[in-house]
Structures are given as structure tokens and as C-alpha cells.
Protein backbone atom coordinates (compact mmCIF):
# COMPACT_ATOMS: atom_id res chain seq x y z
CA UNK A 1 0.00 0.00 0.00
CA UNK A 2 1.36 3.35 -1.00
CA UNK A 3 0.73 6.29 1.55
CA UNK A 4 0.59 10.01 0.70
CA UNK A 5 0.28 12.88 3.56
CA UNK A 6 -1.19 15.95 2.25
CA UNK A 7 -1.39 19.30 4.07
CA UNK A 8 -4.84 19.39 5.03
CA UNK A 9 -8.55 18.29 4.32
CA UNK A 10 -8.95 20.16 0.84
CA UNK A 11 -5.57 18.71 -0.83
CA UNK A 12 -6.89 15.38 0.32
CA UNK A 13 -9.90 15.84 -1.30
CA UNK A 14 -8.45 17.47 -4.46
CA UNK A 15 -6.05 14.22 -4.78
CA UNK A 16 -8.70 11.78 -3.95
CA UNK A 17 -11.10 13.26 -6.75
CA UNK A 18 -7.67 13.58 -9.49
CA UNK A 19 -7.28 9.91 -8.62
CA UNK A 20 -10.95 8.78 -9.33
CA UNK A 21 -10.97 11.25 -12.33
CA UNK A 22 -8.20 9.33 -13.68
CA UNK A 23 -9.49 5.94 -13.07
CA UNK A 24 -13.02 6.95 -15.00
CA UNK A 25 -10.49 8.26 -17.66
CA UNK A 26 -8.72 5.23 -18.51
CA UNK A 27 -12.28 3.33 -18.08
CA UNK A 28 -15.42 5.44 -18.41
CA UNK A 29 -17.79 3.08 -16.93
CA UNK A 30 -15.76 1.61 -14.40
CA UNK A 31 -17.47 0.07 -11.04
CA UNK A 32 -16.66 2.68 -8.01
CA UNK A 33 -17.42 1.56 -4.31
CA UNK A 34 -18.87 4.62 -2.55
CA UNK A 35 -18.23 4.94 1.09
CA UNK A 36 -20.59 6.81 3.65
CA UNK A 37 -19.47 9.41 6.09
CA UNK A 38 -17.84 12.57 7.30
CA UNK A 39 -14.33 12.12 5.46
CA UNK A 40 -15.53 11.36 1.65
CA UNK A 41 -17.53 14.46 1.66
CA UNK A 42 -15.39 17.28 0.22
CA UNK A 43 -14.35 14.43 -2.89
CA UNK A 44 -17.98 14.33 -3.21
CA UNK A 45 -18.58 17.60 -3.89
CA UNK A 46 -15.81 17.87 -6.41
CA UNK A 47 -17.36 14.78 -8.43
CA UNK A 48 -20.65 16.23 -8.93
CA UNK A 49 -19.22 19.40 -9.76
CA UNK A 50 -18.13 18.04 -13.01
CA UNK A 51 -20.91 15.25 -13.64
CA UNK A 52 -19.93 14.99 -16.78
CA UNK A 53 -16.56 13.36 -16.03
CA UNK A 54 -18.35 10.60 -14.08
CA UNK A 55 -21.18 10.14 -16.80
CA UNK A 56 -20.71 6.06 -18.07
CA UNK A 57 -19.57 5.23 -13.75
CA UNK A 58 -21.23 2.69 -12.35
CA UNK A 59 -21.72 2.24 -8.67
CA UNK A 60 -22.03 0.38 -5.63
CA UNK A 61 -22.75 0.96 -1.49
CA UNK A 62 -20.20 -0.28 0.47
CA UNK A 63 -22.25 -0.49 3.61
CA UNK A 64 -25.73 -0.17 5.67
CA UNK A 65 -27.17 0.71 9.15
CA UNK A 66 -29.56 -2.56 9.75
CA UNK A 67 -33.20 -1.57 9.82
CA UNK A 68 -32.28 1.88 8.45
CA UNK A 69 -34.71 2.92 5.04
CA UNK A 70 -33.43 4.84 2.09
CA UNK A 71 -35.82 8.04 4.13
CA UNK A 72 -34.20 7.93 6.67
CA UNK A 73 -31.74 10.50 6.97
CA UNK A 74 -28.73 8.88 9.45
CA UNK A 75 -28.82 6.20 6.18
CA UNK A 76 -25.65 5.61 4.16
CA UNK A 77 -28.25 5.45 1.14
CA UNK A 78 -29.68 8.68 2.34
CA UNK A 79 -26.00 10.04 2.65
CA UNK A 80 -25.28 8.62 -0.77
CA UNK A 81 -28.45 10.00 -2.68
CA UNK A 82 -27.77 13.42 -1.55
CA UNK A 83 -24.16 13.45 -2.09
CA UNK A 84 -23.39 11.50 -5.04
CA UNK A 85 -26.66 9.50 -6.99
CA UNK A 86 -28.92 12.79 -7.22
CA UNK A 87 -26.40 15.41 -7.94
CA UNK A 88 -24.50 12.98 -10.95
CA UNK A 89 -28.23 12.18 -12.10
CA UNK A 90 -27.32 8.26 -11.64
CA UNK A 91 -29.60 5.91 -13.61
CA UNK A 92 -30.91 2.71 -11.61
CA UNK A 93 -28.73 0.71 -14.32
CA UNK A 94 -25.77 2.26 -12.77
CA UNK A 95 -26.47 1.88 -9.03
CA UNK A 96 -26.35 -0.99 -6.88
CA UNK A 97 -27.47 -0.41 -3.06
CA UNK A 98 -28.39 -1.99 0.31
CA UNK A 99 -32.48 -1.38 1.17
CA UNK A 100 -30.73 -1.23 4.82
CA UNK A 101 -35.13 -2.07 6.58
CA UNK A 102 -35.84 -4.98 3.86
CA UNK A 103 -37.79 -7.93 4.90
CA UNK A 104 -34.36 -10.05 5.76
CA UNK A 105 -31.02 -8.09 5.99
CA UNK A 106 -29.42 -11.12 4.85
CA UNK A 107 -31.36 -12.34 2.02
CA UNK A 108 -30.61 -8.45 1.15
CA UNK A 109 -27.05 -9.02 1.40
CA UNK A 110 -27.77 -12.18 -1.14
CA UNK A 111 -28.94 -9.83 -3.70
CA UNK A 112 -25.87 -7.59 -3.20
CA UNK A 113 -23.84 -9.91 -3.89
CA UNK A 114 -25.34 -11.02 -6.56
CA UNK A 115 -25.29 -7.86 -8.14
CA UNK A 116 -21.60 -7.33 -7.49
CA UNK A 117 -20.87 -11.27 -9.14
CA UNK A 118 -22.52 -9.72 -12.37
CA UNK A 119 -21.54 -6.54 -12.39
CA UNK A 120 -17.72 -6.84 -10.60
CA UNK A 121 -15.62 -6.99 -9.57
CA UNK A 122 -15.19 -3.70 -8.50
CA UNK A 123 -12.70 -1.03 -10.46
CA UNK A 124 -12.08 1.32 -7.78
CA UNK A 125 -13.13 1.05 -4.09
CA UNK A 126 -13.42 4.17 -1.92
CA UNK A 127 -12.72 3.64 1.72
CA UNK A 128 -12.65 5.59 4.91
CA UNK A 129 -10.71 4.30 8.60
CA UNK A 130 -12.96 3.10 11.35
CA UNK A 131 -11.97 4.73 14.48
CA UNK A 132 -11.28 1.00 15.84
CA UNK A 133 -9.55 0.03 12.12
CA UNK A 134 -12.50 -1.14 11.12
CA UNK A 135 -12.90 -1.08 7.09
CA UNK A 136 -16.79 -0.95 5.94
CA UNK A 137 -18.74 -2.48 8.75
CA UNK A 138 -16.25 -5.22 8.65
CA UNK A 139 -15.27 -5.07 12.65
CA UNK A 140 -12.31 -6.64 14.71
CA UNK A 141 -12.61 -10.25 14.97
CA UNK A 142 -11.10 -13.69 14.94
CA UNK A 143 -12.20 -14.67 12.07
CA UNK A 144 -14.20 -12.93 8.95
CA UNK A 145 -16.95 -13.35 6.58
CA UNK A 146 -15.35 -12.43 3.45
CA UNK A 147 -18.47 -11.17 1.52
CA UNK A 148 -21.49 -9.66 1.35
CA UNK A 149 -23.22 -10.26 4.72
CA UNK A 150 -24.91 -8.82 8.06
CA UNK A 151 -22.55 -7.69 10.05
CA UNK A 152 -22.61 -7.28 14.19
CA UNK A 153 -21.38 -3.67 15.27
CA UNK A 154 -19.34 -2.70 17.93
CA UNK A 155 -20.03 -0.21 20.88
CA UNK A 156 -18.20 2.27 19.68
CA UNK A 157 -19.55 1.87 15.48
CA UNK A 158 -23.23 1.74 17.05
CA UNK A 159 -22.11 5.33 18.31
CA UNK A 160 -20.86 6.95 14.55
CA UNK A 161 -21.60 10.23 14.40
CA UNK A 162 -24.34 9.49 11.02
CA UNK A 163 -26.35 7.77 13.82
CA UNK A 164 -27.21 10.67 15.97
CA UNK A 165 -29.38 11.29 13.33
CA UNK A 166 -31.94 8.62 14.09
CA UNK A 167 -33.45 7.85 17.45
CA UNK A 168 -33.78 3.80 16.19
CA UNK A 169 -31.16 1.64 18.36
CA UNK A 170 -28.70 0.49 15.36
CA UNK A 171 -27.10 -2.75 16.23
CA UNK A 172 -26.27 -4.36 12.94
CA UNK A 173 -25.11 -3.61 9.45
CA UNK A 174 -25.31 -4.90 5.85
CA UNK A 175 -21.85 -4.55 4.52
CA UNK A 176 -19.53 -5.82 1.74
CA UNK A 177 -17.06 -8.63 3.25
CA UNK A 178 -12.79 -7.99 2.89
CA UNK A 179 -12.97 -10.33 -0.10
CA UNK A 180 -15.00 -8.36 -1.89
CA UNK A 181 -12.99 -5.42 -0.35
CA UNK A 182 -9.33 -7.66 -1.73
CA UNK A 183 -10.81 -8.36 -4.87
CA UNK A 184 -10.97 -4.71 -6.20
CA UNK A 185 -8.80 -3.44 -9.10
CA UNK A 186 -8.17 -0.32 -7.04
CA UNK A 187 -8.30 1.07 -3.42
CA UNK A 188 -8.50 4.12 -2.18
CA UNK A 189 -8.29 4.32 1.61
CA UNK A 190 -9.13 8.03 2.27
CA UNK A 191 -7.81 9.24 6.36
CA UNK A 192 -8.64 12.81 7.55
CA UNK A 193 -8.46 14.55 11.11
CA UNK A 194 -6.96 13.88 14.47
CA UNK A 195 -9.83 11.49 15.54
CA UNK A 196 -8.24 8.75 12.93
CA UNK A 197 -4.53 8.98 14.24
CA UNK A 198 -4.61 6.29 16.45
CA UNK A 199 -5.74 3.50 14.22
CA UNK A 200 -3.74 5.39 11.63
CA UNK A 201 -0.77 4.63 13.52
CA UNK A 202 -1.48 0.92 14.01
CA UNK A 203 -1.54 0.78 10.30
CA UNK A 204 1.40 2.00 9.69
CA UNK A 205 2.89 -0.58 11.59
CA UNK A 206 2.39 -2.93 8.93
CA UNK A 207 1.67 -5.59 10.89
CA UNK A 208 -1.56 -7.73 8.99
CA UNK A 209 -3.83 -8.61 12.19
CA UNK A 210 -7.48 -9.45 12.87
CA UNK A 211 -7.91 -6.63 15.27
CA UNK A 212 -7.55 -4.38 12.50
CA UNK A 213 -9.30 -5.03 9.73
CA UNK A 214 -7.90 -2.29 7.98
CA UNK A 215 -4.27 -3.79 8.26
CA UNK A 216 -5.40 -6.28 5.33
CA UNK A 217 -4.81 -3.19 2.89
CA UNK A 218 -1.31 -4.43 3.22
CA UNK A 219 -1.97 -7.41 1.31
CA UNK A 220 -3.70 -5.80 -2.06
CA UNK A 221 -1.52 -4.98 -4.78
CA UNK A 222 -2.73 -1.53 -5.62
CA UNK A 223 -3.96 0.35 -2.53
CA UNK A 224 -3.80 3.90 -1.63
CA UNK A 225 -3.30 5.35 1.67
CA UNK A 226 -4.37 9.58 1.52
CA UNK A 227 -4.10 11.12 4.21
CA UNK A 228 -3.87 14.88 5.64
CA UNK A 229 -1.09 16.09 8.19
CA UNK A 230 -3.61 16.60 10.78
CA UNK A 231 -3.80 12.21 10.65
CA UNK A 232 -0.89 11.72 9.97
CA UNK A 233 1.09 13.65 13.13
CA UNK A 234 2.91 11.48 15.41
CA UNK A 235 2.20 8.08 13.11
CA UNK A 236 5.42 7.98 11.57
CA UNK A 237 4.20 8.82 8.15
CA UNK A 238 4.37 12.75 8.39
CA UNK A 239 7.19 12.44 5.86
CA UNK A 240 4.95 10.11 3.19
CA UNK A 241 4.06 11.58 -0.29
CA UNK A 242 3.67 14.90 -0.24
């Protein structure tokens, strides 16, 4: 995995977007894994400044709050519809996303999957750093489901930030598994602010363990590490990159 520090938030997400521009460059209707949250954001916003750049992309949800509807607005689908699907104009052809209240989360999953097995595997897969290393809803563990499946939170997931939102207890999550994660052309592991320096610096340590699911990263054979300063202080990559 490659790692480049950038000064702050807004080079982040000016190299994040050059890097996805490039990818939809060299394959217009490549298959991009959108993450949910705070850090993606300002990338976000760059896209769908220039739809046209991102016109043949196809796209899939990494992850879901169990029991949480495309309404509701602490949803990753909610997140995603107002950040990336309505402002690009996104056909249904070209989306593929988790209904996170169906009937069964996991027959759900099924259909996920079964979407990504026809449509995969995925070109370029945008990720954000769980504040216990966790990568999608994919959380510390012995041992892993590699794909598409309902995942079990942790205390301190059920407590992200996109959750204050909703009053519903959210316990679970439909998420893709680190296979599908590993079998990406492309990764781009995006790390911003002082919150993420601590599982930042685990990391770096390159050492490939369970209780960090974000350590597998090491194994791929083209990942990208961005991250800004702020992240990166004391971790032992200030000097990375840029």
C-alpha cells in the first residue's frame, strides 16, 4: 500500500477526486465503491461538480445501518443519494445499493452480492478508517466473513456520528465482506483529522492482524493510503508523499 500525507482536508480531497478522475479516464464506466461518512464528503462535492466526467460510472454501497430505510436521513443510502446519486443524475442501471429495513437483511445481502458477481468486480473502491480500524462495517474479529453479509457492530460503530441522526437503536449492518474489499482493481483508503490517528498509527505498523481489519490493505496490490497532516502527526508517516 502506498501512503501520501497531504497538508490538510482540501488537498486530500483534491487528490482523492484527481485519482478517481483518472481511473473513470482510462475506463469510463468503471465500477466505483462509494463509502458513507464525514471524510468522503469534500471528494464528493468535487465529483458532482463536473458530472460529466463521471457520466458512463457505475456504482455500488459499500455499507448499511440494519433496519435503516433509504428516508431515513442517518442512512448511508440517504448520505449517498444526496451526495453522489442525485447530484451525478445516476440511472438505476448504474447503481447498486443496500435497502438497509428490507424484509431479511441477509437475504438483502444475497442480492448484493449477486449484483456485485454480475456486475464486478469492483474497479475502484473508496474507503474511509474506522476509528477502531475497522474497514466498511467489517469489525475486529477472529475470524471474517469475506463477503457480502450482516454484520454485528461494535459499541463504539453503534455510536458513529451518522447515527445521531436517528433515534432507532442500530445494532447491525449490511456490509460488503474484505474479499469483496481484496478483490478490487483499485483502493482508495481516504484518512482525515486527528480522531483517525490512532488507528492510523497501528496501520502504519504494517503488521496484517485481525484486530484491525484495515491492516489487510497491506496485502492488495494496488492500494492507496491519503491522508492529511492533521492524521498523519505522530504516526510515523508525516514524511509520506507529499
Amino acid at each position: 500500500m502506498r501512503v501520501t500525507v497531504l497538508p490538510d482536508r482540501e488537498a486530500l480531497d483534491r487528490e482523492a477526486a484527481a485519482l478517481i478522475w483518472e481511473a473513470a479516464e482510462a475506463k469510463p464506466d468503471l465500477l466505483i465503491c462509494l463509502a458513507s461518512g464525514g471524510t468522503p464528503t469534500g471528494t464528493y462535492a468535487l465529483l458532482t461538480a463536473a458530472p460529466e466526467r463521471l457520466g458512463r460510472a457505475r456504482f455500488i454501497q459499500l455499507d448499511e445501518w440494519a433496519g435503516l430505510g433509504p428516508e431515513d436521513p442517518a442512512s448511508c443510502a440517504n448520505y449517498l443519494e444526496r451526495t453522489v446519486r442525485g447530484p451525478l443524475a445516476v440511472s438505476p442501471e448504474r447503481w447498486t445499493g443496500f435497502c438497509g429495513d428490507a424484509p431479511g437483511a441477509a437475504a438483502e445481502c444475497q442480492r448484493v452480492a449477486a449484483a456485485l458477481e454480475d456486475a464486478g468486480p469492483i474497479d475502484l473502491c473508496i474507503l474511509g478508517l474506522g476509528l477502531n480500524g475497522h474497514l466498511a462495517l467489517n469489525e475486529p474479529a477472529e475470524c471474517f466473513d469475506p463477503f457480502c453479509h450482516v454484520a454485528t457492530l461494535a459499541a463504539q460503530s453503534r455510536t458513529h456520528p451518522m447515527l445521531v441522526e436517528t433515534a432507532a437503536p442500530v445494532r447491525q449492518g449490511l456490509t460488503l465482506g474484505l474479499g469483496d474489499i481484496l478483490r478490487s482493481r483499485r483502493i482508495l483508503l481516504m484518512v482525515s483529522g486527528g480522531a483517525k490517528r490512532a488507528p492510523l498509527a497501528q496501520l502504519a505498523a504494517r503488521r496484517v492482524t485481525p484486530t484491525l481489519p484495515a491492516s489487510f490493505l497491506w496485502l492488495h496490490g494496488d492500494a492507496h493510503c491519503l491522508c492529511d497532516r492533521e492524521a498523519a502527526k505522530d504516526t510515523g508517516l508525516e514524511g509520506a508523499g507529499q
